[in-house]
C-alpha atoms as a PDB file:
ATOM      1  CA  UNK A   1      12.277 -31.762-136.902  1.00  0.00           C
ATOM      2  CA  UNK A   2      15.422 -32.557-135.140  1.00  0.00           C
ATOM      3  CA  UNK A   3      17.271 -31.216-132.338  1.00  0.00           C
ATOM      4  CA  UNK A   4      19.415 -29.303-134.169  1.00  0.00           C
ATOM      5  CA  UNK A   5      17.275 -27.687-136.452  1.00  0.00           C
ATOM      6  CA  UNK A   6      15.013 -26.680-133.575  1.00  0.00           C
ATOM      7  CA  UNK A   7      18.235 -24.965-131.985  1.00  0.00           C
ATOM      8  CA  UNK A   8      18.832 -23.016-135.316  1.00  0.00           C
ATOM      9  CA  UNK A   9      15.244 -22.133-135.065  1.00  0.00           C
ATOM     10  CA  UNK A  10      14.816 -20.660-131.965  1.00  0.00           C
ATOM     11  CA  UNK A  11      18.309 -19.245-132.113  1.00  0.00           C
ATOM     12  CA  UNK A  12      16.482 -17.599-135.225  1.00  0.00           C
ATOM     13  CA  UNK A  13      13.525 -16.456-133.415  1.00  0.00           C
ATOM     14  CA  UNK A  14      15.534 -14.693-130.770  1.00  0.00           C
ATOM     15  CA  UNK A  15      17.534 -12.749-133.230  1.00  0.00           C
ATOM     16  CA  UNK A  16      14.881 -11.247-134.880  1.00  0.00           C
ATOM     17  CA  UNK A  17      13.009 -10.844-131.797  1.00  0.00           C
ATOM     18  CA  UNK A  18      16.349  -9.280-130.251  1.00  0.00           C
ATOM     19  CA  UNK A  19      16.691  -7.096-133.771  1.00  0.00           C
ATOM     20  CA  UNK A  20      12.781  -5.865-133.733  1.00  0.00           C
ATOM     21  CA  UNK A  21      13.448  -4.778-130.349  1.00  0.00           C
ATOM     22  CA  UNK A  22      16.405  -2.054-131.125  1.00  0.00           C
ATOM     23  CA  UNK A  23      14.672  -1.173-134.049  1.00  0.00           C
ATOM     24  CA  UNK A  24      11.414   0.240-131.567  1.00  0.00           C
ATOM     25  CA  UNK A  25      13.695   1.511-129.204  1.00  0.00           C
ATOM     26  CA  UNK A  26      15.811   3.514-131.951  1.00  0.00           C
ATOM     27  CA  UNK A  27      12.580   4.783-133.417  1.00  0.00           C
ATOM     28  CA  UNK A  28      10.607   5.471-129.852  1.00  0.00           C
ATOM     29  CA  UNK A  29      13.256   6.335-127.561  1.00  0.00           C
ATOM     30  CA  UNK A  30      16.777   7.440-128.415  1.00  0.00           C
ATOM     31  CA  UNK A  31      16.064   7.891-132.606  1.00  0.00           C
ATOM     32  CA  UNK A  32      13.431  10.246-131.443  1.00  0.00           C
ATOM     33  CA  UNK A  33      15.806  12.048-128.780  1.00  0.00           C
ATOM     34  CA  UNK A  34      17.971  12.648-131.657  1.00  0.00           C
ATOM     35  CA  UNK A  35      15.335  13.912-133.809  1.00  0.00           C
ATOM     36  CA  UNK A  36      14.068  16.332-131.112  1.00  0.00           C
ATOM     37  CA  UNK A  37      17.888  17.704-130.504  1.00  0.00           C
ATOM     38  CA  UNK A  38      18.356  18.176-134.042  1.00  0.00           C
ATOM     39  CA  UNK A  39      15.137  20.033-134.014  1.00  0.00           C
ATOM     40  CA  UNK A  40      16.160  21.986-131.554  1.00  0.00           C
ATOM     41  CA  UNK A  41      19.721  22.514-132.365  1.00  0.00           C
ATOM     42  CA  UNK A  42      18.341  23.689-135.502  1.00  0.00           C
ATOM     43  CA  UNK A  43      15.752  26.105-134.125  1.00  0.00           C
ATOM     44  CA  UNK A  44      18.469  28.273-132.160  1.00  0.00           C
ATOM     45  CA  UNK A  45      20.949  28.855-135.293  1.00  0.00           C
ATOM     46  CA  UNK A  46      20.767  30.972-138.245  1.00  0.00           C
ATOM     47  CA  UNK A  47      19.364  27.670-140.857  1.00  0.00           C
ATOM     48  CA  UNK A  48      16.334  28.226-138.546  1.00  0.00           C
ATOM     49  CA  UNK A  49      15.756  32.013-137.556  1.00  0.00           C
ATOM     50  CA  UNK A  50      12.538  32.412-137.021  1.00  0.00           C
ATOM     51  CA  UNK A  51      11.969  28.906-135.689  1.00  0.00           C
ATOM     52  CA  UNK A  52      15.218  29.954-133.085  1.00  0.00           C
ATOM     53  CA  UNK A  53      13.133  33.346-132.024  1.00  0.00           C
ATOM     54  CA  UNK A  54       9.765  32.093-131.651  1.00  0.00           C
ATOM     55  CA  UNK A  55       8.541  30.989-127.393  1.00  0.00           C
ATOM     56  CA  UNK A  56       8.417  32.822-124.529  1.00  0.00           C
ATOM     57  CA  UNK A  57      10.791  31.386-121.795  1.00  0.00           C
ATOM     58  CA  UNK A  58       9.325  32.963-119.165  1.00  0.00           C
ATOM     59  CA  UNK A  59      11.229  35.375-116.658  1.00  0.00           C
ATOM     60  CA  UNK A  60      15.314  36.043-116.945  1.00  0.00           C
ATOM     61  CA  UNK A  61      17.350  34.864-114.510  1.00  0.00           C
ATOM     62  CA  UNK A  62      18.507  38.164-112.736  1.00  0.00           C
ATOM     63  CA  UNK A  63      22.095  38.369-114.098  1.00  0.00           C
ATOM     64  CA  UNK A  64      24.484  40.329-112.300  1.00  0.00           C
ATOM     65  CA  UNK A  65      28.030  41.799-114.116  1.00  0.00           C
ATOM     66  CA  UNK A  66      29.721  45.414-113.367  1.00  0.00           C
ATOM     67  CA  UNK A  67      29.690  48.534-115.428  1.00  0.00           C
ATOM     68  CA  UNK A  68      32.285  50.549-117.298  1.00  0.00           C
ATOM     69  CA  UNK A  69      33.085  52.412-113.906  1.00  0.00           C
ATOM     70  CA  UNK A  70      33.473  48.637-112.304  1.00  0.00           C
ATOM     71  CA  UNK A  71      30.008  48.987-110.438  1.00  0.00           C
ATOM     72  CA  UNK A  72      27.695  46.078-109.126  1.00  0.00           C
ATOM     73  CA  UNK A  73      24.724  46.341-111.973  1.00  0.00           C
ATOM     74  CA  UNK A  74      21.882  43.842-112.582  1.00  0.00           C
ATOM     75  CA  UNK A  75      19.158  43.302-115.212  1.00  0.00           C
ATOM     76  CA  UNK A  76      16.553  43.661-112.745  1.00  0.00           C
ATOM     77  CA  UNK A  77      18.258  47.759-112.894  1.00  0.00           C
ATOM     78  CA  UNK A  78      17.048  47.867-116.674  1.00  0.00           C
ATOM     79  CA  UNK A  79      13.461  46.725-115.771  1.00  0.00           C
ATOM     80  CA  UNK A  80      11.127  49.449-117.400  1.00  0.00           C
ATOM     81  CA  UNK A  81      12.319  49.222-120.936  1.00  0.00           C
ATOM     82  CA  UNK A  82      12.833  46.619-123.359  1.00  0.00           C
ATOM     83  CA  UNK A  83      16.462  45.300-123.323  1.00  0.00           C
ATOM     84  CA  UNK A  84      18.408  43.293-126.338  1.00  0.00           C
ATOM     85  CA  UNK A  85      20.898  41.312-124.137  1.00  0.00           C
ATOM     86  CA  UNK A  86      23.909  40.078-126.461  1.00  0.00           C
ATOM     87  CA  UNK A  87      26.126  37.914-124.597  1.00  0.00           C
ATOM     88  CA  UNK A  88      29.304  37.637-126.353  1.00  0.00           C
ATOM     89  CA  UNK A  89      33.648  37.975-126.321  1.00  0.00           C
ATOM     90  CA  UNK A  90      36.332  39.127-127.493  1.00  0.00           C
ATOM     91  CA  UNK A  91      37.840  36.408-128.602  1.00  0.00           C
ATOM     92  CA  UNK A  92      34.617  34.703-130.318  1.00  0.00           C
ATOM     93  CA  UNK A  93      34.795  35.928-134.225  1.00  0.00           C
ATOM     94  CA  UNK A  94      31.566  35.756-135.048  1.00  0.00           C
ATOM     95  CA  UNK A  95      31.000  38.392-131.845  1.00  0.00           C
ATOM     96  CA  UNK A  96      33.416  40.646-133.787  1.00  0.00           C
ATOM     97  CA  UNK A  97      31.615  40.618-136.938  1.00  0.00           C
ATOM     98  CA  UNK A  98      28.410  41.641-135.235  1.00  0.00           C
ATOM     99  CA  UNK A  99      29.571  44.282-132.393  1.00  0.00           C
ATOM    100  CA  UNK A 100      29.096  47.453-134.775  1.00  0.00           C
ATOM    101  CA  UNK A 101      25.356  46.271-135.859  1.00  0.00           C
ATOM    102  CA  UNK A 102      24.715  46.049-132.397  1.00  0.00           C
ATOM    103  CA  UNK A 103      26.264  49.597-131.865  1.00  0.00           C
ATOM    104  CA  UNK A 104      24.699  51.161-134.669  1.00  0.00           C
ATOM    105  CA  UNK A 105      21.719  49.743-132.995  1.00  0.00           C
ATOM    106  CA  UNK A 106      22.358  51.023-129.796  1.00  0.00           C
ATOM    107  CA  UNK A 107      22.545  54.329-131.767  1.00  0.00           C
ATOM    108  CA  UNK A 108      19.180  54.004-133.526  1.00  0.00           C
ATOM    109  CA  UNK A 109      16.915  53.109-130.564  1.00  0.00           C
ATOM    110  CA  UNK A 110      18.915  53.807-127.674  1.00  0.00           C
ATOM    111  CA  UNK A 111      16.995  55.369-125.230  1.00  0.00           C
ATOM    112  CA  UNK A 112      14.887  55.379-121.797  1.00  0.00           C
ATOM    113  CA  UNK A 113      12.755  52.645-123.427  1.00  0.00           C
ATOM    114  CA  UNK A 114      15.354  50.411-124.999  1.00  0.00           C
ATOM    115  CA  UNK A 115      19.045  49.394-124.670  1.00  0.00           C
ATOM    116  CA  UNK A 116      21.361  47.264-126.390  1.00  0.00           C
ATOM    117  CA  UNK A 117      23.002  45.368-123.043  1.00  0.00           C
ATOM    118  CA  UNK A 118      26.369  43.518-124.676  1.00  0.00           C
ATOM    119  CA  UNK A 119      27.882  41.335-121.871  1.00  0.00           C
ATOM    120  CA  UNK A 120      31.064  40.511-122.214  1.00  0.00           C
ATOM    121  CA  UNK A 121      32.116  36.783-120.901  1.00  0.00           C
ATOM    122  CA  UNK A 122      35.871  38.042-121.468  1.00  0.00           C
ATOM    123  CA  UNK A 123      38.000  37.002-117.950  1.00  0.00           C
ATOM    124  CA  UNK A 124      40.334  40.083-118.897  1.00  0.00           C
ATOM    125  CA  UNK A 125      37.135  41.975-117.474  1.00  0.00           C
ATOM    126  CA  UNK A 126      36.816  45.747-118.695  1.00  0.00           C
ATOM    127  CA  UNK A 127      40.265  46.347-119.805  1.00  0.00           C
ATOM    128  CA  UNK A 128      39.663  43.667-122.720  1.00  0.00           C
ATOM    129  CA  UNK A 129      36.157  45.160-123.438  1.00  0.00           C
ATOM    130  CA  UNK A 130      37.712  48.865-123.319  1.00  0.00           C
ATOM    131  CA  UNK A 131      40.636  47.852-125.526  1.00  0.00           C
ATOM    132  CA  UNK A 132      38.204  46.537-128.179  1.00  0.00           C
ATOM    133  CA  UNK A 133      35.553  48.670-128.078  1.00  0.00           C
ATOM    134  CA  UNK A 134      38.095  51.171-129.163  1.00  0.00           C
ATOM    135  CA  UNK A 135      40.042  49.196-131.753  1.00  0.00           C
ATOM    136  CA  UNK A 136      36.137  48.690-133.354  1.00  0.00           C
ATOM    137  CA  UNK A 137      35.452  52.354-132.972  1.00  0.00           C
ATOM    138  CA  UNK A 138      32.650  51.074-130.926  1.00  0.00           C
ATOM    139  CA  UNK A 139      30.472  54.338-129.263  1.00  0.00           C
ATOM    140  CA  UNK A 140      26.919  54.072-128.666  1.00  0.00           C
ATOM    141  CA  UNK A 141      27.585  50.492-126.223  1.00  0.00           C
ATOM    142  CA  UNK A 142      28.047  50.820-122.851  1.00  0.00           C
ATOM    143  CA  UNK A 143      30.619  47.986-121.225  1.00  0.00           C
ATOM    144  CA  UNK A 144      28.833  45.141-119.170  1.00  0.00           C
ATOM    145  CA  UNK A 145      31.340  42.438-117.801  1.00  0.00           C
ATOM    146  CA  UNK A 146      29.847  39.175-116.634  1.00  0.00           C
ATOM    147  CA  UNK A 147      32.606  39.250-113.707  1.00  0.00           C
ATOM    148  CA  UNK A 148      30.645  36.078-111.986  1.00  0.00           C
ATOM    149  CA  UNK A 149      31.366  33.801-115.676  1.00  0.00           C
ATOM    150  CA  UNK A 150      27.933  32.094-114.885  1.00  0.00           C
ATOM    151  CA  UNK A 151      25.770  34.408-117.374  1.00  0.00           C
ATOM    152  CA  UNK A 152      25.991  31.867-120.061  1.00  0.00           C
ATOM    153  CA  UNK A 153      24.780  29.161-117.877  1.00  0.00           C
ATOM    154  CA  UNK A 154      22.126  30.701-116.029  1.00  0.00           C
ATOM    155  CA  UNK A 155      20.717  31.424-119.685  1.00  0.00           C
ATOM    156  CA  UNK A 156      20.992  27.680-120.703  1.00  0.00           C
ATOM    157  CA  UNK A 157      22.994  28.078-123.507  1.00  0.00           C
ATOM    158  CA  UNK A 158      26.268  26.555-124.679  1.00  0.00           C
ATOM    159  CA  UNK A 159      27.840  29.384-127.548  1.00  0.00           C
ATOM    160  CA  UNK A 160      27.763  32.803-128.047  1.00  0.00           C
ATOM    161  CA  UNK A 161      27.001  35.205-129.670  1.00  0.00           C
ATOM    162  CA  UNK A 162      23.967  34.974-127.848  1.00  0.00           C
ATOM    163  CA  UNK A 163      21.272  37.303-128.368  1.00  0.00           C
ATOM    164  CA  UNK A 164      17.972  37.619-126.277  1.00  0.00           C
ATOM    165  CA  UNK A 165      14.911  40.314-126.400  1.00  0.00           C
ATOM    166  CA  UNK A 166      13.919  40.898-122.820  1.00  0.00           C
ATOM    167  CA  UNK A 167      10.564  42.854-122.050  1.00  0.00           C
ATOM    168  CA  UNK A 168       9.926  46.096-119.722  1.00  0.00           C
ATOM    169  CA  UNK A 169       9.176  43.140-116.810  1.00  0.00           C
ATOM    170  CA  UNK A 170      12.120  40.794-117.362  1.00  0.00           C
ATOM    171  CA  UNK A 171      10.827  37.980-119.798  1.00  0.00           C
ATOM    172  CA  UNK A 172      12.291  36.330-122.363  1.00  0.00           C
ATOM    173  CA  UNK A 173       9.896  37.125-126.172  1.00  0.00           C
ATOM    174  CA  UNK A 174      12.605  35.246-128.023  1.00  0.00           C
ATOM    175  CA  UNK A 175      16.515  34.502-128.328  1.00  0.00           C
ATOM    176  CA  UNK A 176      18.628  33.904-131.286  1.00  0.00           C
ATOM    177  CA  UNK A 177      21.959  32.038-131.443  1.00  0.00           C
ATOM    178  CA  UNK A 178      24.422  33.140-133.799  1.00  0.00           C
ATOM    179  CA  UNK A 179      25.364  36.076-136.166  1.00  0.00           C
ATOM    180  CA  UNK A 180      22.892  38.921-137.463  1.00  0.00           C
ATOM    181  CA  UNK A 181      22.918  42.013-138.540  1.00  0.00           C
ATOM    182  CA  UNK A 182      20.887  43.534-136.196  1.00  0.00           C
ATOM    183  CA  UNK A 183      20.814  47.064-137.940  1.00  0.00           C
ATOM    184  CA  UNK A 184      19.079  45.734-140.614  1.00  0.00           C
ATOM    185  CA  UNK A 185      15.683  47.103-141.529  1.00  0.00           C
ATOM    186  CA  UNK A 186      14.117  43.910-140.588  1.00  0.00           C
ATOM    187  CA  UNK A 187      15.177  43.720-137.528  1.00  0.00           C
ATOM    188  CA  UNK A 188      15.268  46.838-136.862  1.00  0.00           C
ATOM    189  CA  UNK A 189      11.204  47.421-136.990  1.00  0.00           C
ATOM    190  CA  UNK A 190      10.689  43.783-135.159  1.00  0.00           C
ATOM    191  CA  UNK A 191      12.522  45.414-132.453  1.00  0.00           C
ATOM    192  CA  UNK A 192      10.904  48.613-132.540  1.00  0.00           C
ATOM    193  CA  UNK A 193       7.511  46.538-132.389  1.00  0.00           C
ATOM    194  CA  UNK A 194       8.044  45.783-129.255  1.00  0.00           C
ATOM    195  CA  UNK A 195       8.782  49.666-127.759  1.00  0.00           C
ATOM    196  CA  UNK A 196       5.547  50.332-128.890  1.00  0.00           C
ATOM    197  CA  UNK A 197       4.044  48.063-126.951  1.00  0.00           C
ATOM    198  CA  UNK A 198       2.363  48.466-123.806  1.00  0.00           C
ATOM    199  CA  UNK A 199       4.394  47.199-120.819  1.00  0.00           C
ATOM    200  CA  UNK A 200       2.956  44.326-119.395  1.00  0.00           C
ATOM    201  CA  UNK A 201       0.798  43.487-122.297  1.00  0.00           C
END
């Protein structure tokens, strides 16, 4: 064989070896990465709801907003009953569409053992909240403010609505990202499962 065509070859070789070589890497490393945030991305939106409920993330992060009368409050004050924290704004739409299922809600199962905690991320703080909770007729909800704007971080999410089911101790049994109409029978009784449990069980 002659010099040349012994270039071309191992020119050749080191193509394919070069070419072999992405292809592992896209199917090991950064092809899998995508797979796993699709996966994920999946899991935490409404294509996926049970998949985006299911895991316990262990304990809340003790988030700390103000009350209707503009008073320090906490979610370590709601420990005891089973909380439904929906972290959402005015300005989001899809936080619109849901606000009187979550009220009706509120309405349905209020109580010592359960509340429906909406926290608002709005910077106009309670006079936003107040103004909408009134053009929405909105009655059973109490106004939160997350006056700190790190809620939605602390909670490792990047979009609201944002809905998580805290227990009587503070953990995390599942969060869901995205619209539903959470005065539906459904969800409703999957809720209500949860009251009747024991706290700390």
């Amino acid at each position: 064989m002659s010099p040349a065509k012994k270039t071309f070859a191992l020119l050749g070789f080191l193509v394919l070896g070069i070419s072999a070589g992405a292809v592992y890497r896209e199917l090991t490393g950064a092809g899998k990465q995508a797979s796993v945030r699709s996966g994920q991305k999946a899991a935490a939106t409404g294509s996926a709801a049970e998949a985006g409920r299911a895991g316990v993330a262990g304990m809340v992060p003790n988030l700390r907003f103000i009350d209707g009368a503009g008073a320090p409050r906490s979610l370590a004050d709601f420990r005891g009953r089973v909380v439904l924290l929906n972290l959402w704004a005015t300005w989001c739409a899809p936080c619109r569409q849901e606000m009187p299922a979550l009220d009706r809600l509120q309405k349905a199962l209020g109580g010592p053992g359960f509340e429906v905690l909406a926290l608002s991320l709005d910077r106009g703080g309670l006079a936003a909240v107040n103004g909408f909770f009134k053009e929405l007729d909105v009655r059973s909800l109490q106004p939160y403010v997350d006056q700190n704007g790190d809620a939605l971080a602390k909670l490792g999410s990047m979009g609201i609505p944002l809905t998580m089911l805290i227990d009587r101790d503070g953990r995390e049994l599942w969060r869901v990202l995205g619209v539903r109409e959470w005065d539906q029978p459904a969800e409703v009784d999957r809720i209500r499962s949860h009251l009747l449990a024991k706290a700390g069980k």
